[in-house]
N, C-alpha and C. Protein backbone atom coordinates (compact mmCIF):
# COMPACT_ATOMS: atom_id res chain seq x y z
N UNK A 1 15.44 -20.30 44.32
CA UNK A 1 15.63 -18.93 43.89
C UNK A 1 15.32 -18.78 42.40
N UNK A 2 16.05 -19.93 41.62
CA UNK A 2 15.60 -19.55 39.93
C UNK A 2 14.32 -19.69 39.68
N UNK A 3 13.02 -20.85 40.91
CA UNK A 3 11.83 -20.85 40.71
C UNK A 3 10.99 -19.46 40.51
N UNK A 4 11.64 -19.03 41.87
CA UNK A 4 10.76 -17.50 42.55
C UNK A 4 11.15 -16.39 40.94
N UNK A 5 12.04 -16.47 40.40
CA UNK A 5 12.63 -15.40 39.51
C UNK A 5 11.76 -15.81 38.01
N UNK A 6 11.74 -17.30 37.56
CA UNK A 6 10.62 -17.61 36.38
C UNK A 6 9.64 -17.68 36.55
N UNK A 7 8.84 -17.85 38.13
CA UNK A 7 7.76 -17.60 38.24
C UNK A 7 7.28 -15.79 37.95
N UNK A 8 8.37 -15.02 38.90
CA UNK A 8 8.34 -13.52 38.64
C UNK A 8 7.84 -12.94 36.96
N UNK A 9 8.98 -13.58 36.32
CA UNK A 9 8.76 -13.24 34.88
C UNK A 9 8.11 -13.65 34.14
N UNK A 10 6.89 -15.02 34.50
CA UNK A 10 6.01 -15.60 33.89
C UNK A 10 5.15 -14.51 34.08
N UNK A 11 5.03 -14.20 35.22
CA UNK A 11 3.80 -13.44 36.18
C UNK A 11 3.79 -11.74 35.12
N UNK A 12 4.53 -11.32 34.99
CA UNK A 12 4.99 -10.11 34.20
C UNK A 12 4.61 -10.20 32.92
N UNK A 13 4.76 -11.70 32.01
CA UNK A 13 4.49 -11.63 30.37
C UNK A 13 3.44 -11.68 30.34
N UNK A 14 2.39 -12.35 31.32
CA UNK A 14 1.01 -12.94 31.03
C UNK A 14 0.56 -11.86 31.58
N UNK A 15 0.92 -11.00 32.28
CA UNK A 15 0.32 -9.43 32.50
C UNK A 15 0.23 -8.59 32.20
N UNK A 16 1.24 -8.72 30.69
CA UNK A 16 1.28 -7.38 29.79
C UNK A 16 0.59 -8.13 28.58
N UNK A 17 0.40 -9.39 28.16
CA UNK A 17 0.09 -10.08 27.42
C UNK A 17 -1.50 -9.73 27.38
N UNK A 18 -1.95 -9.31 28.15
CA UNK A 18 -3.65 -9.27 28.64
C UNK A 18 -4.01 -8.33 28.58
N UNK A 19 -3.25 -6.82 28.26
CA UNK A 19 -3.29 -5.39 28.47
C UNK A 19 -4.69 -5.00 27.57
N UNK A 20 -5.54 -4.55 28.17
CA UNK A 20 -6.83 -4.03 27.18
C UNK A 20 -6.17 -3.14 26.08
N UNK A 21 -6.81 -3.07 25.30
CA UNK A 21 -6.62 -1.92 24.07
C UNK A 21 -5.50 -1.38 23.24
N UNK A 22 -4.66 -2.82 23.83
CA UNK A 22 -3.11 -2.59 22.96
C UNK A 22 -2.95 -3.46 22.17
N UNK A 23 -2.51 -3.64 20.79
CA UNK A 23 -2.76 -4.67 19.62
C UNK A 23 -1.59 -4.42 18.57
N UNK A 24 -1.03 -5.36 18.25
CA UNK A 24 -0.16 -5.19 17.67
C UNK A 24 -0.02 -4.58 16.15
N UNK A 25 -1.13 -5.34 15.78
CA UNK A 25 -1.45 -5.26 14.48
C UNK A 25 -3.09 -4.36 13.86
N UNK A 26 -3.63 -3.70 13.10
CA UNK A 26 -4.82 -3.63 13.12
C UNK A 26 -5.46 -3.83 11.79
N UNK A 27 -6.22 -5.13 11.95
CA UNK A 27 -6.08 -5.82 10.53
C UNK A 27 -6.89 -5.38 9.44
N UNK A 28 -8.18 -3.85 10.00
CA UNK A 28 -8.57 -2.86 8.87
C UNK A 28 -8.04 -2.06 8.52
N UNK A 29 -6.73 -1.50 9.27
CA UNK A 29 -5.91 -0.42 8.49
C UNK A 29 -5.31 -0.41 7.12
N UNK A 30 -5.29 -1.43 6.95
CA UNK A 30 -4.94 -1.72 5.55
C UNK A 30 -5.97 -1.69 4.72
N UNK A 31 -7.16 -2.44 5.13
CA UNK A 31 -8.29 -2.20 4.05
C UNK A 31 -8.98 -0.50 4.07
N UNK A 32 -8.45 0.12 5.43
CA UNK A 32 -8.88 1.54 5.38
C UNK A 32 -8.70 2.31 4.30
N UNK A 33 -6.90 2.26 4.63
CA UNK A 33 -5.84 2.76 3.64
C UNK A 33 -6.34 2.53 2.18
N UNK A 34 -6.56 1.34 1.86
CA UNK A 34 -7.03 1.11 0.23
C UNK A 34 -8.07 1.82 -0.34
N UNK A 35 -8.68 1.96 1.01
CA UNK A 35 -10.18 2.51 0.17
C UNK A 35 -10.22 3.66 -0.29
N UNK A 36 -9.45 4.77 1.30
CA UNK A 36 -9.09 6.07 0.47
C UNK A 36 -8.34 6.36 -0.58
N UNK A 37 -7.38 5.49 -0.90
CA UNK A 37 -6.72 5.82 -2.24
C UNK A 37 -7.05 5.23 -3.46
N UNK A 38 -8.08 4.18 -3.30
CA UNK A 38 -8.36 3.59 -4.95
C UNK A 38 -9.32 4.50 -5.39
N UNK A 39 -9.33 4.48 -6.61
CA UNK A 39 -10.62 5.08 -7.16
C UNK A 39 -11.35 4.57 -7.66
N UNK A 40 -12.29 4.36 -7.42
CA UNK A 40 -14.21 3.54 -7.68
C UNK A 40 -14.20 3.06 -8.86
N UNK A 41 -14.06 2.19 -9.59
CA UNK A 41 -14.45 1.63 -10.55
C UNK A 41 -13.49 1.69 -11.89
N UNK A 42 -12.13 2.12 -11.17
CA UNK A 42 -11.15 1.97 -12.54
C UNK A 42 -11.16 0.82 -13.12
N UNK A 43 -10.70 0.70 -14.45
CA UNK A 43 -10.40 -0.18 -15.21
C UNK A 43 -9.56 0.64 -16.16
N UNK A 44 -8.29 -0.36 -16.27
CA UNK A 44 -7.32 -0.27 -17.08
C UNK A 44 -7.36 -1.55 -18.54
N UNK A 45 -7.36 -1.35 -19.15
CA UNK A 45 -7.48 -2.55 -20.65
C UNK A 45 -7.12 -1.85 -21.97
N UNK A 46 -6.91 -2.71 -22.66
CA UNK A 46 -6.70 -4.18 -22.20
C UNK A 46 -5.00 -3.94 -22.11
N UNK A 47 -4.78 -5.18 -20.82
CA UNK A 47 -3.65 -4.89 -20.24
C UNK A 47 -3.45 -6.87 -20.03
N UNK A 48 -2.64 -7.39 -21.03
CA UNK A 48 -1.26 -6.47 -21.59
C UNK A 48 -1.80 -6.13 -22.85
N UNK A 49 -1.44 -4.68 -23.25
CA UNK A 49 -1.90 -3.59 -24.43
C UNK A 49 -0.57 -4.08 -25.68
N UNK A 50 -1.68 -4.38 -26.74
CA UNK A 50 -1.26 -4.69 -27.82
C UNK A 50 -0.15 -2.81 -28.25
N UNK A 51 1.54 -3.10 -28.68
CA UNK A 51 2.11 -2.20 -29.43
C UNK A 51 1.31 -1.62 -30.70
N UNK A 52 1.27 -2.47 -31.12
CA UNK A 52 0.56 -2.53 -32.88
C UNK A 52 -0.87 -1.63 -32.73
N UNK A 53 -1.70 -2.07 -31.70
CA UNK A 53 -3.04 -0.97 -31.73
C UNK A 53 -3.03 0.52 -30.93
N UNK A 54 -1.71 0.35 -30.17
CA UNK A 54 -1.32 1.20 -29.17
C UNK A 54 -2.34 2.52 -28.70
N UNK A 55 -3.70 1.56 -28.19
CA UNK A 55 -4.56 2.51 -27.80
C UNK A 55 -4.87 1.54 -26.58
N UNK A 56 -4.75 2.45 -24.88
CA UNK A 56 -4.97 1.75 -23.77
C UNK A 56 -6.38 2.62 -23.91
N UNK A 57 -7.02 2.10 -22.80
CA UNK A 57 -9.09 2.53 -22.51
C UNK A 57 -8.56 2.70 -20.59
N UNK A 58 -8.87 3.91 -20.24
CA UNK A 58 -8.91 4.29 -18.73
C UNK A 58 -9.88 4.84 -18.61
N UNK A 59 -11.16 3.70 -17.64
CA UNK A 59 -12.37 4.25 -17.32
C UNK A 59 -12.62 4.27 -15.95
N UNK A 60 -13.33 5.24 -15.17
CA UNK A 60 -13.88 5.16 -13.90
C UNK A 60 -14.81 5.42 -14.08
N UNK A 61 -15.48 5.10 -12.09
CA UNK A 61 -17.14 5.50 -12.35
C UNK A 61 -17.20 6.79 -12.57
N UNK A 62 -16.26 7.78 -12.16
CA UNK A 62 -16.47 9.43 -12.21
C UNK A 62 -15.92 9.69 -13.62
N UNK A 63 -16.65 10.90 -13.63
CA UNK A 63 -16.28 11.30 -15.28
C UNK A 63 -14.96 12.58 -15.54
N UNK A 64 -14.46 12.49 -14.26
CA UNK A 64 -13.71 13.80 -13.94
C UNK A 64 -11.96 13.29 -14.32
N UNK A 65 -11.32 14.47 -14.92
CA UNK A 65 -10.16 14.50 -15.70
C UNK A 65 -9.15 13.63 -14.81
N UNK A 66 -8.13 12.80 -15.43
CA UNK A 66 -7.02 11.81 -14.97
C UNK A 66 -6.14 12.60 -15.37
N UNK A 67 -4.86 12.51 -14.80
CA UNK A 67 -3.80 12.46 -14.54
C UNK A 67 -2.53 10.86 -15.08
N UNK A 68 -2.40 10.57 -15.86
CA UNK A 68 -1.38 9.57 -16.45
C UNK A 68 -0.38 9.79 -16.34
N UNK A 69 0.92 9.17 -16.01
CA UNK A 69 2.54 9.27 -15.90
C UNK A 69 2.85 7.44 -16.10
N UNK A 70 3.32 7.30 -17.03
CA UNK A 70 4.15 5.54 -16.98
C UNK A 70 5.10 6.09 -16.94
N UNK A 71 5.80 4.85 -16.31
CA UNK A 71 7.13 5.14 -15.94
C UNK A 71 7.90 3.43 -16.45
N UNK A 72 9.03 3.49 -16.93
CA UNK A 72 9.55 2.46 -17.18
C UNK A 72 9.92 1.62 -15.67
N UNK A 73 10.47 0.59 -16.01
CA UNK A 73 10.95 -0.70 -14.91
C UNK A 73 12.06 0.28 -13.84
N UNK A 74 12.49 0.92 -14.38
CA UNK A 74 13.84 1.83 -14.04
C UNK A 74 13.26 2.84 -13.17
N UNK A 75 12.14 3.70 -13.61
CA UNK A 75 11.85 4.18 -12.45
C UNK A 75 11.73 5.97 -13.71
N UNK A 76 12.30 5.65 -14.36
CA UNK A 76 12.21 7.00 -15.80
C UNK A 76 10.90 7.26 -16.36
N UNK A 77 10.58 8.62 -15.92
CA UNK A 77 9.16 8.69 -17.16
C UNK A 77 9.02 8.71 -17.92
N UNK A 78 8.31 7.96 -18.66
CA UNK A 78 8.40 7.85 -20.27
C UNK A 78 6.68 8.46 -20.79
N UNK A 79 6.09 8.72 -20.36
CA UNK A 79 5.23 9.09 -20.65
C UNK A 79 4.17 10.10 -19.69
N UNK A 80 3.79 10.98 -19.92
CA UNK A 80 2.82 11.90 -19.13
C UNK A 80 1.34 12.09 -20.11
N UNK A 81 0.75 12.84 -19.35
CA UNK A 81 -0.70 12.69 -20.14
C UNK A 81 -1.84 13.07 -19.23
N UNK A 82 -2.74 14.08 -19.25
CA UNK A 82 -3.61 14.41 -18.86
C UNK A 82 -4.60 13.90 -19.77
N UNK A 83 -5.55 13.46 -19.21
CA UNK A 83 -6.42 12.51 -19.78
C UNK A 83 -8.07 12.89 -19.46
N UNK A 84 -8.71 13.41 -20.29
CA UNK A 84 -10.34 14.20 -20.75
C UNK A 84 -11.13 13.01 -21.35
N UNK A 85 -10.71 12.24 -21.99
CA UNK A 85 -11.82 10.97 -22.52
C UNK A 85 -10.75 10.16 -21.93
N UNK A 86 -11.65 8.60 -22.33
CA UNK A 86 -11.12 7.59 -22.06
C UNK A 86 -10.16 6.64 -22.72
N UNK A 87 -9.18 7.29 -23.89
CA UNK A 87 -8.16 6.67 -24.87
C UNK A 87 -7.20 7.12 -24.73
N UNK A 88 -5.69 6.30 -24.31
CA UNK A 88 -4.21 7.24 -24.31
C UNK A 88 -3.87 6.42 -25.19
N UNK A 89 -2.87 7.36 -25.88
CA UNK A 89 -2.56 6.87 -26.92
C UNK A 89 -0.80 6.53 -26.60
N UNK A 90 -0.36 5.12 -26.34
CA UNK A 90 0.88 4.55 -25.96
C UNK A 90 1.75 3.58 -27.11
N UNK A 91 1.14 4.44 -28.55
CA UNK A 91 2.29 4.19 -29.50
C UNK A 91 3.25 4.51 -29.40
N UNK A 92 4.09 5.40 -28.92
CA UNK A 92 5.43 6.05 -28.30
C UNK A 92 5.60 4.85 -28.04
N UNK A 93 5.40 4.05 -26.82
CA UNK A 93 5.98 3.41 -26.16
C UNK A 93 6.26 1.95 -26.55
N UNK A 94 7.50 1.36 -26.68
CA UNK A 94 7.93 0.03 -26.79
C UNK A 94 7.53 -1.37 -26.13
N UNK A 95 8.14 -2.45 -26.55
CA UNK A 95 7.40 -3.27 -25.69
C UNK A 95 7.67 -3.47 -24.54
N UNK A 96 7.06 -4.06 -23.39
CA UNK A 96 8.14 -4.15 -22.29
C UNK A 96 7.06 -4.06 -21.38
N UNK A 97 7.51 -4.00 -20.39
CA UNK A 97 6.64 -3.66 -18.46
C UNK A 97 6.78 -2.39 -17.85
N UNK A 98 5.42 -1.81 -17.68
CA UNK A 98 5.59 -0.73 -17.36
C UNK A 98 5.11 -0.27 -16.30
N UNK A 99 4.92 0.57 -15.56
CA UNK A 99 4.13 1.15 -14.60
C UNK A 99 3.42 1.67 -14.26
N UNK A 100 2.08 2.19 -14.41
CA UNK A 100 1.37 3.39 -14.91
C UNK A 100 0.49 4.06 -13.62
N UNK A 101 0.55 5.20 -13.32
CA UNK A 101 0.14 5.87 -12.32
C UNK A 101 -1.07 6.87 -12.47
N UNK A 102 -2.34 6.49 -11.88
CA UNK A 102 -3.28 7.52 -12.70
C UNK A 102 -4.14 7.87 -11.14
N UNK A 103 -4.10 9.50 -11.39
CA UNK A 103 -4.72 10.54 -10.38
C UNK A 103 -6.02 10.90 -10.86
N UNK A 104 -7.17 10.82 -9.79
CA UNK A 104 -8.00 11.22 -10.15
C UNK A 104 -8.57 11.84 -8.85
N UNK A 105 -8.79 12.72 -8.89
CA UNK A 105 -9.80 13.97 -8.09
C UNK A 105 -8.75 13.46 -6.17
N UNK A 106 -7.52 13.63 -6.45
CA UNK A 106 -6.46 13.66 -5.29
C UNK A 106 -6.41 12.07 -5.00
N UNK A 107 -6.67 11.13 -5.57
CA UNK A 107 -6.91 9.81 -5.51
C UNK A 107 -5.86 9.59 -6.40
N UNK A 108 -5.03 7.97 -6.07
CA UNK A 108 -4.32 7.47 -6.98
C UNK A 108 -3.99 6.17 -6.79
N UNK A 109 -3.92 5.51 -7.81
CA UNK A 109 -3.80 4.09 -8.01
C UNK A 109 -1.99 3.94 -9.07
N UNK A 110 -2.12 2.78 -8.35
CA UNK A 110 -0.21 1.92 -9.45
C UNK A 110 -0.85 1.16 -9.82
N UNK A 111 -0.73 0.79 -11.19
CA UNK A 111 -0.49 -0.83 -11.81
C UNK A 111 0.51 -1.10 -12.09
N UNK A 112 0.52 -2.15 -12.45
CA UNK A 112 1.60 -2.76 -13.83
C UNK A 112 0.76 -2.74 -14.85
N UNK A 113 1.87 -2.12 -15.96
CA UNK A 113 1.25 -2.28 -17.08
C UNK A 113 2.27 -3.02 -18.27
N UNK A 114 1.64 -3.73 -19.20
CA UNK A 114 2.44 -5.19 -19.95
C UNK A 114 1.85 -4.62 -21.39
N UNK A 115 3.29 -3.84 -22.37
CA UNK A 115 2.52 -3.93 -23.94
C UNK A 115 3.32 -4.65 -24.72
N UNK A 116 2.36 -5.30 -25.17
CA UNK A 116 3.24 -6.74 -26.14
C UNK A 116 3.13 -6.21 -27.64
């Protein structure tokens, strides 16, 4: 009887185990996801951003206006900034680890950002 019952339930896993078109995981959704939200050719530098020169450089391939917000470790904004050229100016800000969030044309990217 316990044969007929583990054979039953062998018979059942290896039959749902085989199911066409069901997957647990889908291992481009993630690279999907990235693509729509990065934006083409950012660069953030130099990072970690010297206090003392307290000028960061935010370039993409598009030439169209950013959006800046750092935010401290805590989760507090410490800084906002709409951004037309490519220089923010993060003398305000102390030394420490930061976060920096930059929008461009409904696109957005997180770093970390490190000014020593």
């Amino acid at each position: 009887m316990k044969k007929i019952y583990l054979l039953l339930i062998f018979t059942c896993i290896m039959a749902l185990s085989f199911t066409p078109g069901v997957k647990a995981q889908a291992p481009h959704a993630e690279k999907d996801l990235a693509a729509e939200i990065s934006i083409r050719g950012l660069r953030i530098y130099p990072n970690p951003a010297s206090a003392n020169e307290g000028k960061l450089y935010i370039t993409s391939a598009s030439a169209k206006t950013k959006t800046i917000t750092i935010f401290n470790v805590l989760g507090k904004k410490v800084l906002f900034k709409v951004l037309v050229e490519k220089v923010l100016d993060i003398s305000p800000l102390n030394t420490g680890v930061y976060i920096i969030q930059v929008k461009e044309g409904g696109k957005s990217v997180t770093k970390k950002l490190i000014i020593n």
